[in-house]
N, C-alpha and C. Protein backbone atom coordinates (compact mmCIF):
# COMPACT_ATOMS: atom_id res chain seq x y z
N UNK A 1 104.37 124.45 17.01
CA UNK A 1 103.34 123.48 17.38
C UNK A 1 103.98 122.18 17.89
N UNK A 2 105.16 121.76 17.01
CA UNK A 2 105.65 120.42 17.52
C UNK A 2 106.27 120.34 18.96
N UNK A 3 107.05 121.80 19.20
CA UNK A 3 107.52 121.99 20.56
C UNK A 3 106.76 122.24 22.09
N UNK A 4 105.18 122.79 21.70
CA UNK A 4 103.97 122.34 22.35
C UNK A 4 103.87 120.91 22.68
N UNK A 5 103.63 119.99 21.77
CA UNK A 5 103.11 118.65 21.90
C UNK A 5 104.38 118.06 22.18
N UNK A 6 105.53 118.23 22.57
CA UNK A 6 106.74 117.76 22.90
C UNK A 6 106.87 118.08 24.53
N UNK A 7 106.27 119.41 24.66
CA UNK A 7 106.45 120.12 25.78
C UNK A 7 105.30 118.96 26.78
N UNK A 8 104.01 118.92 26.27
CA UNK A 8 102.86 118.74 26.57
C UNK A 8 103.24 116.94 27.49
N UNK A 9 104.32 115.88 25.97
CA UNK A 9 104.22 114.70 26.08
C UNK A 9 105.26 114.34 27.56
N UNK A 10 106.01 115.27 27.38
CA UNK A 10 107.33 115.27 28.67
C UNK A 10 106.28 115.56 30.10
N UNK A 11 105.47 116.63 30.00
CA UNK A 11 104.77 116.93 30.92
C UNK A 11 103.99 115.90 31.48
N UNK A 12 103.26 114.98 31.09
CA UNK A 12 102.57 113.58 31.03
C UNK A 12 103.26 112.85 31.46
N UNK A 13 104.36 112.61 31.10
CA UNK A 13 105.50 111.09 31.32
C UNK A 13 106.07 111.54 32.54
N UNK A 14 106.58 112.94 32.88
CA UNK A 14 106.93 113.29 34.38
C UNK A 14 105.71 112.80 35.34
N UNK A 15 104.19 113.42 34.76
CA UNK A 15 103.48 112.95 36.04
C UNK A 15 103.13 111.71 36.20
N UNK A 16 103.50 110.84 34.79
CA UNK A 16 103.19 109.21 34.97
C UNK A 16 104.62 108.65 35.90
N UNK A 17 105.73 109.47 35.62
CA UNK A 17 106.62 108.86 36.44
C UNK A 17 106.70 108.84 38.10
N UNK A 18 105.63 110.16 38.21
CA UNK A 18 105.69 110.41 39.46
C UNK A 18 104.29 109.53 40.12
N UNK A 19 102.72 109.25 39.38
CA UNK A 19 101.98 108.41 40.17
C UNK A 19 102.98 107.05 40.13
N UNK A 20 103.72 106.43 39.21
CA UNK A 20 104.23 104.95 39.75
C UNK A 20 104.96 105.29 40.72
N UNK A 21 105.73 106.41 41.03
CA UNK A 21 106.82 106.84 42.57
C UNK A 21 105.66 106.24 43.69
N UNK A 22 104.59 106.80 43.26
CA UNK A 22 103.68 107.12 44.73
C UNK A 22 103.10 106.02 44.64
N UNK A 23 102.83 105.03 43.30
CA UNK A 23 101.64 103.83 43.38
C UNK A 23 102.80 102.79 44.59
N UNK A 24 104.57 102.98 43.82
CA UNK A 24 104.75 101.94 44.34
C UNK A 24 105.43 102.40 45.77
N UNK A 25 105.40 103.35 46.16
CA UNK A 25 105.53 103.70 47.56
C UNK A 25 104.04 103.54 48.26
N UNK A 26 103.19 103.43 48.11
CA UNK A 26 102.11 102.95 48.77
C UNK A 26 102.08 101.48 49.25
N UNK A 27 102.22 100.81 47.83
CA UNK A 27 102.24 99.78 47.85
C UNK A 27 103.31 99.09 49.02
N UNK A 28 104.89 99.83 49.07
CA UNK A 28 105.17 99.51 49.70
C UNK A 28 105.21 99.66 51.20
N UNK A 29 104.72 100.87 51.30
CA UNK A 29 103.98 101.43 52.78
C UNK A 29 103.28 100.07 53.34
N UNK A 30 102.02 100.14 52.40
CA UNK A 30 101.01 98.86 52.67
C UNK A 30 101.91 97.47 53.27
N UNK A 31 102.82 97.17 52.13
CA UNK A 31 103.66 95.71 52.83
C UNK A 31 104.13 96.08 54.11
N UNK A 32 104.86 97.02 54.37
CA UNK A 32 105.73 96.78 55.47
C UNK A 32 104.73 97.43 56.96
N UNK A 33 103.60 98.02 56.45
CA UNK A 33 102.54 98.13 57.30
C UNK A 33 102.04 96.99 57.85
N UNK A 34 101.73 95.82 57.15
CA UNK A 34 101.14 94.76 57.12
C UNK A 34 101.71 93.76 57.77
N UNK A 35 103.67 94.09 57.30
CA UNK A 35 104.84 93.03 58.36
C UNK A 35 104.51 93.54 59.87
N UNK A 36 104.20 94.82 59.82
CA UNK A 36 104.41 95.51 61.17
C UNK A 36 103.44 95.05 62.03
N UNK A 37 101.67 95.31 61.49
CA UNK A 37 100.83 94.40 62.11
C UNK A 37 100.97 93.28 62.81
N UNK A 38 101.89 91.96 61.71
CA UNK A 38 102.36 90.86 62.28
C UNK A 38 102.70 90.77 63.30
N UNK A 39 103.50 91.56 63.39
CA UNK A 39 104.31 91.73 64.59
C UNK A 39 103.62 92.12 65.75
N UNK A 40 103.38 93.09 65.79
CA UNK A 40 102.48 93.73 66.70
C UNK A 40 101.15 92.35 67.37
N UNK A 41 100.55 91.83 66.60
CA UNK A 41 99.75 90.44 66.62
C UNK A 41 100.11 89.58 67.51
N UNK A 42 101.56 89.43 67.02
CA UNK A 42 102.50 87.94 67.69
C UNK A 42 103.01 89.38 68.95
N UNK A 43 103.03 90.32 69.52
CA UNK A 43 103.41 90.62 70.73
C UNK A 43 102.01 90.60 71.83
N UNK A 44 101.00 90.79 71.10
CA UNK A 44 99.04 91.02 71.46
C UNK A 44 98.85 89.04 72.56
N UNK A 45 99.75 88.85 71.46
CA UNK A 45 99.58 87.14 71.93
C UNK A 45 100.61 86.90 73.04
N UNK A 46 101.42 87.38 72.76
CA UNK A 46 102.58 86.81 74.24
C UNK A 46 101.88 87.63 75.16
N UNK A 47 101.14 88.60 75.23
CA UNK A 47 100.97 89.31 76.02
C UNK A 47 99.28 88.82 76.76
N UNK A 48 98.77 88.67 75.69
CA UNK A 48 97.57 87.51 76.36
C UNK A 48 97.84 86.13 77.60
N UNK A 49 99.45 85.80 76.83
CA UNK A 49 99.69 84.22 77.40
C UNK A 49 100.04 85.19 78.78
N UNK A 50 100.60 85.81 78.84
CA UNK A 50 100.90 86.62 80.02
C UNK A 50 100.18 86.79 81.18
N UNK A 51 98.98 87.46 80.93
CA UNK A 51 97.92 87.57 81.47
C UNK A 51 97.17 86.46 82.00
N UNK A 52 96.71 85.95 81.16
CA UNK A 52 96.52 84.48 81.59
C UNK A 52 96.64 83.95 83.03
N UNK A 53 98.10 83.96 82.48
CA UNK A 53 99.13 82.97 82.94
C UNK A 53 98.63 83.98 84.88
N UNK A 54 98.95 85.03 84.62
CA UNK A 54 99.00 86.31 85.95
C UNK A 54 97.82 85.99 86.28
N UNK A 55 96.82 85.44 85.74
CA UNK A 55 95.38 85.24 86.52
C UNK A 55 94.91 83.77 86.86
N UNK A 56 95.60 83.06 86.28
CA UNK A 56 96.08 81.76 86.87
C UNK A 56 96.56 81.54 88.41
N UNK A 57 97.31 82.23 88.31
CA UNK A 57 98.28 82.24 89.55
C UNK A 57 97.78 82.66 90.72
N UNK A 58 96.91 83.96 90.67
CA UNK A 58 96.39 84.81 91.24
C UNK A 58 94.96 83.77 92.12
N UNK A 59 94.65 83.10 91.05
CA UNK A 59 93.12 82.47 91.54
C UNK A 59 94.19 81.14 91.99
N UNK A 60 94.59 80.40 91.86
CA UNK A 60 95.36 79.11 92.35
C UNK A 60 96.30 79.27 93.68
N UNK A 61 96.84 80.63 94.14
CA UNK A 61 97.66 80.71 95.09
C UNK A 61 96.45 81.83 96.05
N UNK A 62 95.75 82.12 95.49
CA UNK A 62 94.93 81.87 96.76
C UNK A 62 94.14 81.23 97.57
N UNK A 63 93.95 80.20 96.37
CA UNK A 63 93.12 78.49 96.70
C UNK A 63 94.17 78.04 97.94
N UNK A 64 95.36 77.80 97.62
CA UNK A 64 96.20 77.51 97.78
C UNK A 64 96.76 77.98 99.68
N UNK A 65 96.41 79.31 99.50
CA UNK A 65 96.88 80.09 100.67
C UNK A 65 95.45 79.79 101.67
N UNK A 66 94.47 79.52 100.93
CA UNK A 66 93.32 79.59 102.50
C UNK A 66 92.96 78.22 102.35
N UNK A 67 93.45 77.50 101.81
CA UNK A 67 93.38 75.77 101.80
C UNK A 67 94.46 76.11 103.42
N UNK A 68 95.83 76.34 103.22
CA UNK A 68 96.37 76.56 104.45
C UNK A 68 96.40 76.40 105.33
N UNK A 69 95.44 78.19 105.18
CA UNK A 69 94.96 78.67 106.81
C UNK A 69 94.46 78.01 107.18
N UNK A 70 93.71 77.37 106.68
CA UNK A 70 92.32 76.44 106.92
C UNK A 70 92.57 75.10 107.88
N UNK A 71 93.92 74.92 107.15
CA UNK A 71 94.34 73.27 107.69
C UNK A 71 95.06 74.05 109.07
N UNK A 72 95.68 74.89 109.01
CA UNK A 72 96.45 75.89 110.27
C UNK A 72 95.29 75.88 111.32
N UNK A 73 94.31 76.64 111.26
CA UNK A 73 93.41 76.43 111.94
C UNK A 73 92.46 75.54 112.49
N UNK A 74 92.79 73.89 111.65
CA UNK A 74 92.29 72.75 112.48
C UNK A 74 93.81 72.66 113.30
N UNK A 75 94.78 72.54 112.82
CA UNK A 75 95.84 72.16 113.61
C UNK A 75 96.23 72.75 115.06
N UNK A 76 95.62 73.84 114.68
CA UNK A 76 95.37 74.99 116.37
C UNK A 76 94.31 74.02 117.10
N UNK A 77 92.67 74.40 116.28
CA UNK A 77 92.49 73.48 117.52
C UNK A 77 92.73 72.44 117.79
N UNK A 78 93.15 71.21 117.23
CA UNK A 78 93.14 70.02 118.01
C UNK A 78 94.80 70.10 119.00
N UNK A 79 95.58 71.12 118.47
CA UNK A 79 96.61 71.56 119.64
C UNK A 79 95.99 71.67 120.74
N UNK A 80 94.66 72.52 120.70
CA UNK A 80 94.57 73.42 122.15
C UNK A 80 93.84 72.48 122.94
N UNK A 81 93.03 71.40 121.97
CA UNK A 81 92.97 70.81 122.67
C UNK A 81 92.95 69.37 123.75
N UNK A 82 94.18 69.14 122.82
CA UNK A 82 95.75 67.75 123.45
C UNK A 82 95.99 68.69 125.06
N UNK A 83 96.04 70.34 124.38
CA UNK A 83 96.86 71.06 125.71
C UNK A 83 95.85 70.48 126.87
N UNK A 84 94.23 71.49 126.74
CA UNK A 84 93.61 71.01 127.86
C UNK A 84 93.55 69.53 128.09
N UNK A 85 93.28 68.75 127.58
CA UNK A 85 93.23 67.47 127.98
C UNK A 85 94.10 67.25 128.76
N UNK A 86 95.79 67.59 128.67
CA UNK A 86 96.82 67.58 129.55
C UNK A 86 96.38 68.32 130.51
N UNK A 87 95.93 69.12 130.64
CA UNK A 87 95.60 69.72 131.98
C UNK A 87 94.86 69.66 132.73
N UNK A 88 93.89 69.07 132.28
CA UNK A 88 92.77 68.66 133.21
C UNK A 88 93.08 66.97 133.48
N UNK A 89 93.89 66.64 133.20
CA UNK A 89 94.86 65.05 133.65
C UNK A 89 95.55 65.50 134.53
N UNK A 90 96.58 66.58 134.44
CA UNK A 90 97.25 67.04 135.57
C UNK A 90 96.77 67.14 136.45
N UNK A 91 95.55 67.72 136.53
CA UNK A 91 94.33 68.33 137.57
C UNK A 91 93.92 67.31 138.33
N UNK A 92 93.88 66.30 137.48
CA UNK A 92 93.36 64.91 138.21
C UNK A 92 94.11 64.75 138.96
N UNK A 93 95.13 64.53 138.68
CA UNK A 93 96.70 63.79 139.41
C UNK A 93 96.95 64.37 140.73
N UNK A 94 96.57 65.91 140.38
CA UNK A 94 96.78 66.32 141.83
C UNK A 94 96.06 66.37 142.82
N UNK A 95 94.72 66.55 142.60
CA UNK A 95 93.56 66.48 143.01
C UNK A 95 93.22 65.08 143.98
N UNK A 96 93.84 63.71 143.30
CA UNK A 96 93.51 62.73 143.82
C UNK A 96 95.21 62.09 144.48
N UNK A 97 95.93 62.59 145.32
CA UNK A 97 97.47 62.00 145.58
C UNK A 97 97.33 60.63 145.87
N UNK A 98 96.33 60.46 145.89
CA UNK A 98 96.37 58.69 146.71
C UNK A 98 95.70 57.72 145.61
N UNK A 99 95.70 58.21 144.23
CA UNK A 99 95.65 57.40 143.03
C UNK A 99 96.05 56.08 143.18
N UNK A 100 95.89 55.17 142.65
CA UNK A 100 96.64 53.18 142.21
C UNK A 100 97.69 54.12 141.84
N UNK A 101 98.75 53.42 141.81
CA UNK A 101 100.02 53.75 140.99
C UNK A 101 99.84 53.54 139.26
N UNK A 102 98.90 52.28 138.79
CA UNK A 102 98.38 51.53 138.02
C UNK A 102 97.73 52.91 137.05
N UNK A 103 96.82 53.39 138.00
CA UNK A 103 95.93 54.57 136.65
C UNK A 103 97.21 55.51 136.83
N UNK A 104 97.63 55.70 137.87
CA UNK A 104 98.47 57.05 137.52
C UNK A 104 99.47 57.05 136.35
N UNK A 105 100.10 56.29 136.39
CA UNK A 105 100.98 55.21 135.44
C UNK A 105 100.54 56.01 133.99
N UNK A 106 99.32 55.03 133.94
CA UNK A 106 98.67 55.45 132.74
C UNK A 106 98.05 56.95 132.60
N UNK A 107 97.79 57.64 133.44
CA UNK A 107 97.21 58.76 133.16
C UNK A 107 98.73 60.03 132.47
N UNK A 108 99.99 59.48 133.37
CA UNK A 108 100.70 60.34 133.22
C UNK A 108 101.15 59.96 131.80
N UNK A 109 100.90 58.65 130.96
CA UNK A 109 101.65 58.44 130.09
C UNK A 109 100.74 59.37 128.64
N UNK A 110 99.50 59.61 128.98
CA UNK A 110 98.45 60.16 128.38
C UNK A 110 98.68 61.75 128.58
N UNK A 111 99.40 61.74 129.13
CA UNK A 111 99.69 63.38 129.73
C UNK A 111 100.93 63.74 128.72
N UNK A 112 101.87 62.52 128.66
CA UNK A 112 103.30 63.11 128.03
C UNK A 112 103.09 63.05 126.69
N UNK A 113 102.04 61.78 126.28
CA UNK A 113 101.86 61.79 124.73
C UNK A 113 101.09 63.04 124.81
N UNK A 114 100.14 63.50 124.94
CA UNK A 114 99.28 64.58 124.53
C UNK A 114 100.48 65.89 124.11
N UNK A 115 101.01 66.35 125.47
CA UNK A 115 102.15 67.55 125.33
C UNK A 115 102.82 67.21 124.06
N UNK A 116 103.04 65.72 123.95
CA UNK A 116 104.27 65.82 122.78
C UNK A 116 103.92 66.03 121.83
N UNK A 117 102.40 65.54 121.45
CA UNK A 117 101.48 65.88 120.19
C UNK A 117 101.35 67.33 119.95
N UNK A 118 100.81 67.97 120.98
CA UNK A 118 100.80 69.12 121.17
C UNK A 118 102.39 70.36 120.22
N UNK A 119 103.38 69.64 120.96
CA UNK A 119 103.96 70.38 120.43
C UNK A 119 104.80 70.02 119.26
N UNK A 120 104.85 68.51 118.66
CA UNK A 120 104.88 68.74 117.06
C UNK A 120 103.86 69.11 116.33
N UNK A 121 102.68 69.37 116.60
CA UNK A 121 101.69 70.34 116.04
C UNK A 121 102.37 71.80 115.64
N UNK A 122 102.82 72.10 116.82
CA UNK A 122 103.17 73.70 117.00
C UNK A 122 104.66 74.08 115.48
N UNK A 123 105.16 72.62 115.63
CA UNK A 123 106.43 72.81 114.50
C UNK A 123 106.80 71.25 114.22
N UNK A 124 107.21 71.05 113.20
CA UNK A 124 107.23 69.45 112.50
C UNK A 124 107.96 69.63 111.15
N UNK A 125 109.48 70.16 111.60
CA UNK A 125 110.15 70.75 110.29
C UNK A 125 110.04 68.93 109.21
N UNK A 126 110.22 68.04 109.90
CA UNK A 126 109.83 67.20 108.85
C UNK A 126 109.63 66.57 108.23
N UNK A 127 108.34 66.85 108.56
CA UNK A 127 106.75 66.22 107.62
C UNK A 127 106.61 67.64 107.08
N UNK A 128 106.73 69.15 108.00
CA UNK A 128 106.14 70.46 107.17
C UNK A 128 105.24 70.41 107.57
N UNK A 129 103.90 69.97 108.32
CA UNK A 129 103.16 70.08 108.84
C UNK A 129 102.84 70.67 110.47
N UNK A 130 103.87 71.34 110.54
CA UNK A 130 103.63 71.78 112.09
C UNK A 130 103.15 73.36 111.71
N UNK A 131 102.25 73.73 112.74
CA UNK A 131 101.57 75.37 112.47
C UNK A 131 102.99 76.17 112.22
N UNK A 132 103.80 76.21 112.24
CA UNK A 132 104.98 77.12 112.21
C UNK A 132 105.06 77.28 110.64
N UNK A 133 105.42 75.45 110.30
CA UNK A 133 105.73 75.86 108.64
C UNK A 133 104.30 76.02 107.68
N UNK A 134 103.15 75.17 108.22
CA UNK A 134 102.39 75.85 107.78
C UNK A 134 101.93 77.35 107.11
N UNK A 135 102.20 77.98 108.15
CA UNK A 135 102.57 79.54 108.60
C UNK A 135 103.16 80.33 107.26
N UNK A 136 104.23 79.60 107.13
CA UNK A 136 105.39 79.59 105.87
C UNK A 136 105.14 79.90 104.66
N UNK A 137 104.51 78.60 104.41
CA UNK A 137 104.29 77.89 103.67
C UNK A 137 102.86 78.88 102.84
N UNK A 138 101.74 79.42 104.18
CA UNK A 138 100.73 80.70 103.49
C UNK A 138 101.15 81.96 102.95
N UNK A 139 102.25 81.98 103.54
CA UNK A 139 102.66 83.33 103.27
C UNK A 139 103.58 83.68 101.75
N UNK A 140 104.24 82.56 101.62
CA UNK A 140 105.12 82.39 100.25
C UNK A 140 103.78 82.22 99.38
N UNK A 141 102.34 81.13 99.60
CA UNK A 141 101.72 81.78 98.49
C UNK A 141 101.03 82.98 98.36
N UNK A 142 100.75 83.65 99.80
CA UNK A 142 100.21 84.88 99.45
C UNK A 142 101.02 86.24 98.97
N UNK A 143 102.56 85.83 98.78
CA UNK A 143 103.64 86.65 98.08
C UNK A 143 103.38 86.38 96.60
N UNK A 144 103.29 85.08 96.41
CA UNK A 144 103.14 84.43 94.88
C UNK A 144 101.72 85.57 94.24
N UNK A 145 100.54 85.14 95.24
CA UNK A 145 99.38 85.56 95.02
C UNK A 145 99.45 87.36 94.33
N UNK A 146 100.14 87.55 95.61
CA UNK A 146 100.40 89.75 95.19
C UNK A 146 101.47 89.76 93.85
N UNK A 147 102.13 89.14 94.06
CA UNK A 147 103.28 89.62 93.04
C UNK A 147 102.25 89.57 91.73
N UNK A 148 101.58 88.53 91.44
CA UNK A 148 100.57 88.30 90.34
C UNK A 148 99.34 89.14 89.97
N UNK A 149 98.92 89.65 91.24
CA UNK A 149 98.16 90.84 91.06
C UNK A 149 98.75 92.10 90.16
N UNK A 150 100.34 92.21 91.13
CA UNK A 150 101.01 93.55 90.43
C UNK A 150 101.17 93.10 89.11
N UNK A 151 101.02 92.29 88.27
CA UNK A 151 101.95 91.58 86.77
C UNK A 151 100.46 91.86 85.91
N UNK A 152 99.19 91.92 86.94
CA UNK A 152 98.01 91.58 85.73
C UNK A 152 97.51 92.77 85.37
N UNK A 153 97.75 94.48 86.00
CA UNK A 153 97.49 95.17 85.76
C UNK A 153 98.07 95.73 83.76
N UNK A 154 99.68 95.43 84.12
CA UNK A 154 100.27 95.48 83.29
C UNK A 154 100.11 94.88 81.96
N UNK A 155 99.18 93.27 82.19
CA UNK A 155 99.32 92.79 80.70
C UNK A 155 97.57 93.61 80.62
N UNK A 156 97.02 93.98 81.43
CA UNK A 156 95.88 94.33 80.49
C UNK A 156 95.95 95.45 80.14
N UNK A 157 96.62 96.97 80.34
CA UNK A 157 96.95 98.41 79.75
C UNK A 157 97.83 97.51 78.07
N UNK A 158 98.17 96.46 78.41
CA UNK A 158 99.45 96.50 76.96
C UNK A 158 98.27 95.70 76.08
N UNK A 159 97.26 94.95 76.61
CA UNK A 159 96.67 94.09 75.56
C UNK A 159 95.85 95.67 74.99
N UNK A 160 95.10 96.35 76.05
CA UNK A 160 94.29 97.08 75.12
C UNK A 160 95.56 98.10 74.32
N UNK A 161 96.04 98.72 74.49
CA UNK A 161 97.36 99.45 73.42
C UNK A 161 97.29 98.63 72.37
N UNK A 162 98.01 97.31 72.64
CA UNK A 162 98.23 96.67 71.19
C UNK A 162 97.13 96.41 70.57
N UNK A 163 95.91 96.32 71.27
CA UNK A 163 94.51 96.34 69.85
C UNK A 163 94.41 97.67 69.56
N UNK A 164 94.44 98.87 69.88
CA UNK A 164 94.14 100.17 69.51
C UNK A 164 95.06 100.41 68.64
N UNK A 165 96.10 99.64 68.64
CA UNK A 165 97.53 100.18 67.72
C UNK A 165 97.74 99.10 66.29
N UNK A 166 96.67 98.11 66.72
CA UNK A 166 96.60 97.18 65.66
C UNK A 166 95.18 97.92 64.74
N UNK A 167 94.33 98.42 65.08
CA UNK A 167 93.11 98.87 64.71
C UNK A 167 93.60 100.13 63.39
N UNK A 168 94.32 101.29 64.42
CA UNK A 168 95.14 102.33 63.90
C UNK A 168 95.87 102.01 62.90
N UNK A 169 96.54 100.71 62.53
CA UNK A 169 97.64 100.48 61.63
C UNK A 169 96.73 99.98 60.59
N UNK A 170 95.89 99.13 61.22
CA UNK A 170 94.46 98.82 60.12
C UNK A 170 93.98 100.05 58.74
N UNK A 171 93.62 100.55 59.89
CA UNK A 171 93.10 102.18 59.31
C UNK A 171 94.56 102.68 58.52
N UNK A 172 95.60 102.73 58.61
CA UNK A 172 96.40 103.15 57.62
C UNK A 172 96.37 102.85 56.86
N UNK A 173 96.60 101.47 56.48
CA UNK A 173 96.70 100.56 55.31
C UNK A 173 95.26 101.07 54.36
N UNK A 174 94.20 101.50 54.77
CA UNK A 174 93.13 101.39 53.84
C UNK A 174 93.53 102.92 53.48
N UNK A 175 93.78 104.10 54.47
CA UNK A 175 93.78 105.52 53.88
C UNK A 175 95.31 105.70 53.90
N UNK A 176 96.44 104.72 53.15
CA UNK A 176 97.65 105.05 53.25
C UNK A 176 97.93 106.17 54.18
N UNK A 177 97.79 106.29 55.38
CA UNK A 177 97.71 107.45 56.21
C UNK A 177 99.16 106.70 57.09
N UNK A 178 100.51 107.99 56.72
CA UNK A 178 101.11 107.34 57.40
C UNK A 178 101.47 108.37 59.22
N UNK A 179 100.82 109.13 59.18
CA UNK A 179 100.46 109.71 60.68
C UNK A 179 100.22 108.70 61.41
N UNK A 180 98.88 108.19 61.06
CA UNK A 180 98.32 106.89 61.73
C UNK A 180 99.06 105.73 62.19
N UNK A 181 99.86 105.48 61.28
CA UNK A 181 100.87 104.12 61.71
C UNK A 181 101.87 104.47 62.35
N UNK A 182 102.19 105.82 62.41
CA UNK A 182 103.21 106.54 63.34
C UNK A 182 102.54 106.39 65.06
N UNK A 183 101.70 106.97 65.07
CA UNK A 183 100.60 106.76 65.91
C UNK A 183 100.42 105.39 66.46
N UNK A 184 100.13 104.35 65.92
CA UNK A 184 99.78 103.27 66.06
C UNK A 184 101.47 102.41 66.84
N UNK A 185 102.48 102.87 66.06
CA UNK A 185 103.69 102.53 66.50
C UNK A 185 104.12 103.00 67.64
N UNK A 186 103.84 104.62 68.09
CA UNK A 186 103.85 104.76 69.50
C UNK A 186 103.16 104.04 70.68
N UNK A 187 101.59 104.22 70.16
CA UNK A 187 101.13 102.69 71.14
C UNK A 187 101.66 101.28 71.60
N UNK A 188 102.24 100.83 70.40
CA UNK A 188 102.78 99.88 70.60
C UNK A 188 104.16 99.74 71.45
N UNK A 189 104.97 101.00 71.03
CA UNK A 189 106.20 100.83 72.07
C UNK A 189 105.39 100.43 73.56
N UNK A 190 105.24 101.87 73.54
CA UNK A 190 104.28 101.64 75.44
C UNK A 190 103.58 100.28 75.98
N UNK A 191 102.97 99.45 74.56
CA UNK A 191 102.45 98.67 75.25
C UNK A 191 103.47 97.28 75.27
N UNK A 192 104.58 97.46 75.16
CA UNK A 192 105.46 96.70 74.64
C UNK A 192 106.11 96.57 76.20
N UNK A 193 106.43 97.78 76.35
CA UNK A 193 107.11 98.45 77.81
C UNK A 193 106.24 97.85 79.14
N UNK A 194 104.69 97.87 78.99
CA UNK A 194 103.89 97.42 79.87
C UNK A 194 104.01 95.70 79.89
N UNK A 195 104.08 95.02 78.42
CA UNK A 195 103.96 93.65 78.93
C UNK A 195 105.58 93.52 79.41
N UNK A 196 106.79 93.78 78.81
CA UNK A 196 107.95 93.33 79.51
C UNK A 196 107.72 93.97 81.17
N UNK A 197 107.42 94.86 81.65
CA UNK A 197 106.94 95.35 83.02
C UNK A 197 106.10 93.88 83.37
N UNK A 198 105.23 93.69 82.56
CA UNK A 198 104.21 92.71 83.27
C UNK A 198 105.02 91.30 83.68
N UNK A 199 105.86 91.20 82.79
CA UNK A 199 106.48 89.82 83.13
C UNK A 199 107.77 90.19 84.27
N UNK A 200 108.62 90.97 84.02
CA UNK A 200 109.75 90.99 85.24
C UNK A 200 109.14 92.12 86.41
N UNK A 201 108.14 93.21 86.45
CA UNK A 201 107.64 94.11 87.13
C UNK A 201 109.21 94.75 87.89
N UNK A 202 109.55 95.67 86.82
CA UNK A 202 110.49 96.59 86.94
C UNK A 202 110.35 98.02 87.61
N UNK A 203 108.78 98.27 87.53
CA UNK A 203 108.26 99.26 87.33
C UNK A 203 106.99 99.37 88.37
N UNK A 204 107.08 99.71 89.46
CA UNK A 204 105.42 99.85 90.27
C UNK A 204 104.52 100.37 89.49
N UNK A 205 103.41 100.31 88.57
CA UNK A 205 102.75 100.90 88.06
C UNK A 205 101.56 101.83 89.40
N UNK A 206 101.64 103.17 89.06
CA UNK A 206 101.22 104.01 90.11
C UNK A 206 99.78 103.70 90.54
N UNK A 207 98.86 103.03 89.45
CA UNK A 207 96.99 102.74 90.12
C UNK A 207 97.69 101.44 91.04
N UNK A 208 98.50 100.78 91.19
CA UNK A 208 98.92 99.64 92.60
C UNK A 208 98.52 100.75 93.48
């Protein structure tokens, strides 16, 4: 009988030794589940500032680029038309050979300023205001503009990952389920991979 209740008390104390194995391996599952979250959180956030930042850019350098054109296209016309004005002065000039010397004088001097206007319009390295650098000047932001497009696809595939993978790790912690946080940790690589993509764009993402 005593070797029963000896047998019985060992039997008990093994399985009490074994729920504290598992209470405090949960427990510690749970902590380092919970560091991991952190983490994952503080990458959800750089990856927001990211985005942002990519849609910032996107709406400002195209302000930016048809502010431009815009000024490009007054600068055309009042080029074209310094040009005619010069030409229909020329027209005069020839038209009438027996001019005063007096208006001609003056007409031709209205002739050379116009051309000259005319063509620091056309280029004016600088002030930067001549249609040439203008020109330039749209095109570097509409490079700025695309490159920012390609960067914003990227932070938004990684923001939604890192909430699905923050959700998933959630859900572990309550059903110690450690599939789930396995799971949840693969998301996160990928979406990890997408925001560093989003910031240096290493990677053409294939919906471009």
């Amino acid at each position: 009988m005593e070797g029963r209740v000896e047998t019985s008390e060992i039997a008990e104390a093994i399985r009490g030794e074994d729920e504290e194995r598992k209470v405090e391996a949960d427990a510690n599952f749970r902590k380092f589940t919970g560091i991991y979250l952190g983490i994952v959180a503080m990458l959800l956030a750089i990856t927001s500032l990211g985005g942002s930042n990519a849609t910032k850019m996107m709406v400002n350098a195209n302000i930016q680029a048809s502010d431009i054109y815009g000024f490009y296209q007054s600068k055309y016309a009042r080029q074209t038309s310094y040009r005619l004005a010069a030409d229909q002065l020329e027209v005069l000039l020839a038209a009438n050979p027996a001019m005063p010397e007096v208006a001609k004088t003056k007409i031709e001097g209205h002739i050379e300023r116009w051309r000259t206007t005319a063509d620091r319009y056309e280029t004016d390295p600088a002030s930067g205001q001549g249609k040439k650098e203008l020109l330039a000047t749209a095109k570097e932001w509409e490079g700025k503009r695309d490159r920012a497009a390609r960067r914003d696809p990227n932070f938004d595939f990684a923001e939604a990952l890192f909430q699905i993978a923050i959700v998933l790790g959630s859900v572990s912690i309550v059903a110690a389920s450690r599939p789930l946080v396995h799971l949840s940790a693969v998301l996160a690589v990928f979406a990890t991979l997408l925001m560093i993509n989003g910031y240096f764009l290493l990677v053409a993402l294939p919906l471009e």
